[in-house]
Each structure stands twice: as C-alpha cells, then as structure tokens.
N, C-alpha and C. Protein backbone atom coordinates (compact mmCIF):
# COMPACT_ATOMS: atom_id res chain seq x y z
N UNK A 1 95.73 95.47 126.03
CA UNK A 1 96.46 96.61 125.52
C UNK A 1 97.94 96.39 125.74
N UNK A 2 98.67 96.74 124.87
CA UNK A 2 100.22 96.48 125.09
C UNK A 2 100.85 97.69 124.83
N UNK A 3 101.98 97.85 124.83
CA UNK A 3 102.80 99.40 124.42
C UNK A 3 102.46 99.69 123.47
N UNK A 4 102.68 99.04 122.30
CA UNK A 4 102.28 99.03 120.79
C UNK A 4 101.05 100.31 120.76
N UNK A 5 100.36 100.07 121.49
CA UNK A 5 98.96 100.78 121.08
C UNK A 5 98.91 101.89 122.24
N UNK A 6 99.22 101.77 123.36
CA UNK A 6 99.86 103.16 123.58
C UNK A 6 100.61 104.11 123.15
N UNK A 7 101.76 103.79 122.55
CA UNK A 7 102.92 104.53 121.63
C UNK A 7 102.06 105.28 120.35
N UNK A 8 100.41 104.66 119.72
CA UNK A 8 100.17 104.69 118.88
C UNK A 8 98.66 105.43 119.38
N UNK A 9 98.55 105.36 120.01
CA UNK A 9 96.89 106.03 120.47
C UNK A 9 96.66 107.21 119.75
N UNK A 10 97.58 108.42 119.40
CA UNK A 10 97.13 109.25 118.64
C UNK A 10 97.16 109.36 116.90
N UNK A 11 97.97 107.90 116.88
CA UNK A 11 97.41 107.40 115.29
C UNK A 11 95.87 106.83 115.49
N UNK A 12 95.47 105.93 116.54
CA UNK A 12 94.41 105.43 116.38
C UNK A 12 92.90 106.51 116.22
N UNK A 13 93.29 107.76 117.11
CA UNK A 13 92.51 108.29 117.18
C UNK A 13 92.07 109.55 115.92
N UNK A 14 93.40 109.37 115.03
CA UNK A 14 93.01 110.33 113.79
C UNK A 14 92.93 109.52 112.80
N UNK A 15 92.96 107.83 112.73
CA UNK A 15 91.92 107.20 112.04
C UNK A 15 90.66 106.88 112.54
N UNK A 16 90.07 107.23 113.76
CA UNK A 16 88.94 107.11 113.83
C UNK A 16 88.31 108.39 113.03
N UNK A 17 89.03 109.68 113.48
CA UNK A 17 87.96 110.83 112.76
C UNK A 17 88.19 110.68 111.48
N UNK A 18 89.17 110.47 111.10
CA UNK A 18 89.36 109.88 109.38
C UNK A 18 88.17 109.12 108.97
N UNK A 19 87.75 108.16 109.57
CA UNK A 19 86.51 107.17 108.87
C UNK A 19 85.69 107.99 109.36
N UNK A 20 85.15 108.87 110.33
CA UNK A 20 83.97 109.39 110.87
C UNK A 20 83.83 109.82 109.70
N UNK A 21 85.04 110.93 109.29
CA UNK A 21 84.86 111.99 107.95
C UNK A 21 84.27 111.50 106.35
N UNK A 22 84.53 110.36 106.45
CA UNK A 22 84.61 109.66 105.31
C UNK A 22 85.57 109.69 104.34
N UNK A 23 87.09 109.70 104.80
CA UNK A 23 88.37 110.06 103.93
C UNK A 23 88.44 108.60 103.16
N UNK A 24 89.16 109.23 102.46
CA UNK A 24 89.75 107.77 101.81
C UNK A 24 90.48 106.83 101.91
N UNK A 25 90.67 105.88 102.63
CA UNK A 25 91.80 104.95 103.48
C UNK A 25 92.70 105.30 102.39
N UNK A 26 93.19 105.80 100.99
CA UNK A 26 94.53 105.75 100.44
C UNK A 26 95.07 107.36 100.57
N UNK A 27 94.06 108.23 101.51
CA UNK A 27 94.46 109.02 101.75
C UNK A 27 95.38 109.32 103.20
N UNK A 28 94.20 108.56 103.57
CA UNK A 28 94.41 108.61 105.35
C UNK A 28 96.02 107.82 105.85
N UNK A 29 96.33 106.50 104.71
CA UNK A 29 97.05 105.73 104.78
C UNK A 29 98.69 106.47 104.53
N UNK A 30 98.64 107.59 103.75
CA UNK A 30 99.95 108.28 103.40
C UNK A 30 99.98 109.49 104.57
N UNK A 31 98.66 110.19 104.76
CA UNK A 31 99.03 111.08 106.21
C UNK A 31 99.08 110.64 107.50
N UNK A 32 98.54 109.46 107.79
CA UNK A 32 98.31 109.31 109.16
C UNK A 32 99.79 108.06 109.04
N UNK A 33 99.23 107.15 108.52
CA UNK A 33 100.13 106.53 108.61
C UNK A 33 102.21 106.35 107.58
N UNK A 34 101.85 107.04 106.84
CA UNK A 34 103.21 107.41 106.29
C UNK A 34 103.59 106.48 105.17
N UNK A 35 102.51 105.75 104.66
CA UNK A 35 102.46 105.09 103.17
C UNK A 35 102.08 105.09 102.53
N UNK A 36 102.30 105.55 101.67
CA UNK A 36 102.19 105.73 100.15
C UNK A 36 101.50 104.61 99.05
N UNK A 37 99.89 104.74 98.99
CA UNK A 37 99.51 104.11 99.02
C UNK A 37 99.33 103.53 96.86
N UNK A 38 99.70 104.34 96.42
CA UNK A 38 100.26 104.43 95.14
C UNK A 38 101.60 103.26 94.79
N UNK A 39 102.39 103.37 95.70
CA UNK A 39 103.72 102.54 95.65
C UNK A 39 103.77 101.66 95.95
N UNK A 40 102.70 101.55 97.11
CA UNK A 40 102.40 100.16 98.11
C UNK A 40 101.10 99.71 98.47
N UNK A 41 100.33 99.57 97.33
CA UNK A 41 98.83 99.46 97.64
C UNK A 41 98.66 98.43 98.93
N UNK A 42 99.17 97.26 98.54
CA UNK A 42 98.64 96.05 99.13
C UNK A 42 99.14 96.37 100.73
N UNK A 43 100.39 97.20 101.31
CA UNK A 43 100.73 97.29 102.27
C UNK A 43 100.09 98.67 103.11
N UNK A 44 99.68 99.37 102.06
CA UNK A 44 98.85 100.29 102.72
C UNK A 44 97.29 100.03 103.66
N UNK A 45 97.19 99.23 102.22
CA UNK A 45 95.28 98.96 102.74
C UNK A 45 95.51 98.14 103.79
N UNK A 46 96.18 96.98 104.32
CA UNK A 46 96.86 96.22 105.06
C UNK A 46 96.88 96.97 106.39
N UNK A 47 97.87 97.65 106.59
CA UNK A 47 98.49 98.71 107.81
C UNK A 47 96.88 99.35 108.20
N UNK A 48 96.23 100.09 107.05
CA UNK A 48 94.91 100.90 107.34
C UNK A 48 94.16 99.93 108.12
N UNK A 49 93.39 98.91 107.03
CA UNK A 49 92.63 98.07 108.16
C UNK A 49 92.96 97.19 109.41
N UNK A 50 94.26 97.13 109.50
CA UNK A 50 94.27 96.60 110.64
C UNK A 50 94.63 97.27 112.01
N UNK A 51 94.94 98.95 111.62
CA UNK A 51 95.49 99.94 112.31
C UNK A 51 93.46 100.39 113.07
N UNK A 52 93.09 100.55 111.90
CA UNK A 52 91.15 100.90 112.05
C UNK A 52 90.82 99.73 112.73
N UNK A 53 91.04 98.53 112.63
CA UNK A 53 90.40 97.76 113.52
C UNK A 53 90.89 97.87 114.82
N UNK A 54 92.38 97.86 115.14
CA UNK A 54 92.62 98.08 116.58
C UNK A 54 92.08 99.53 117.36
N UNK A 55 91.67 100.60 116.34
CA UNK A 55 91.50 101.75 116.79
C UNK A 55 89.91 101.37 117.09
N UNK A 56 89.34 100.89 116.49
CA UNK A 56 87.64 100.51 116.68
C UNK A 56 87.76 99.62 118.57
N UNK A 57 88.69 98.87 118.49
CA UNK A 57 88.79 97.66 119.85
C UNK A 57 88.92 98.66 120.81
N UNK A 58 90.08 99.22 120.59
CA UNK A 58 90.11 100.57 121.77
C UNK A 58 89.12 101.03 122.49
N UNK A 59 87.97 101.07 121.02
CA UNK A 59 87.06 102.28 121.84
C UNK A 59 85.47 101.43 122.56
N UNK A 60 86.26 100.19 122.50
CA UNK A 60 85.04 99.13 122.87
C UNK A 60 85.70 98.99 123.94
N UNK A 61 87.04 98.11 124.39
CA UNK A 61 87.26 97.36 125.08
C UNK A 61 88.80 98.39 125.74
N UNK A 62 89.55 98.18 124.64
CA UNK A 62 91.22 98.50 125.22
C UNK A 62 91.52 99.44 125.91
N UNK A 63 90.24 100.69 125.66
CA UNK A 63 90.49 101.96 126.45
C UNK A 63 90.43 101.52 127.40
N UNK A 64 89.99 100.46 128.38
CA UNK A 64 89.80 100.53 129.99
C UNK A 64 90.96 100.05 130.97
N UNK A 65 91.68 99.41 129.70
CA UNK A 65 93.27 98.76 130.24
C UNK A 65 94.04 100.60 129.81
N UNK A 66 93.84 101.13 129.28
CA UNK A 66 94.73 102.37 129.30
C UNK A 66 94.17 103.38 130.22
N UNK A 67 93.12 103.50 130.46
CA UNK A 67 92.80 104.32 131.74
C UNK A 67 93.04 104.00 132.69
N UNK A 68 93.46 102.61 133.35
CA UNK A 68 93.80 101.59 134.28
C UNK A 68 95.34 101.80 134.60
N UNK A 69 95.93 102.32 132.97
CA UNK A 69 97.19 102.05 133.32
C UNK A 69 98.29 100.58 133.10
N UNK A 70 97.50 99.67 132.91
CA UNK A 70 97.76 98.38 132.66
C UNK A 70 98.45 98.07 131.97
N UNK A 71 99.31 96.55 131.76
CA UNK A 71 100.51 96.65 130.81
C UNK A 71 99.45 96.01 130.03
C-alpha cells in the first residue's frame, strides 16, 4: 500500500459499490472518478479498470497494510 491508495480509499470504495450495483463503468468513470467518458473513452475505461482492480487488491490483501498503518 502506498499514499496513492490511501489519499484514494474512498474512491476505491465507491467503485466497489458501483460494480456491486451493476453501474456502468462510463457512468461510474465521470462521477467517481471525474472523466468524461464520452470525450475520453480510452482514458476513462483505463483509469476505471485499473482504479477497480486496485480497489478489488485492497480488499484481499492492501487493507492489512492500512489497518497496520504501514507506508
């Protein structure tokens, strides 16, 4: 876990309920994350899946370095 994903934990965690819900990553991608996925397809879907994959690692592995406190 690094700052990056601390600074960001409560993006990670409203793309997790985002996929729970079944939103639309070109939805989720302009509210959660702030791109416009119309203007910037390729950078949207981009940012989404790789924002959803670190938010998925979290909830396997990374959460235990942030409950820890750890850099």
């Amino acid at each position: 876990m690094v700052d990056y994903d601390r600074a960001h934990s409560i993006i990670y965690l409203r793309l997790l309920d985002a996929a729970k819900e079944g939103a639309a990553w070109e939805e989720v991608s302009k509210i959660v994350l702030g791109i416009d996925s119309e203007r910037e397809p390729e950078r949207a879907k981009r940012a989404y899946d790789t924002h959803l994959q670190r938010a998925k690692w979290m909830t396997t592995s990374g959460y235990k370095d942030f409950l820890k406190g750890s850099p």
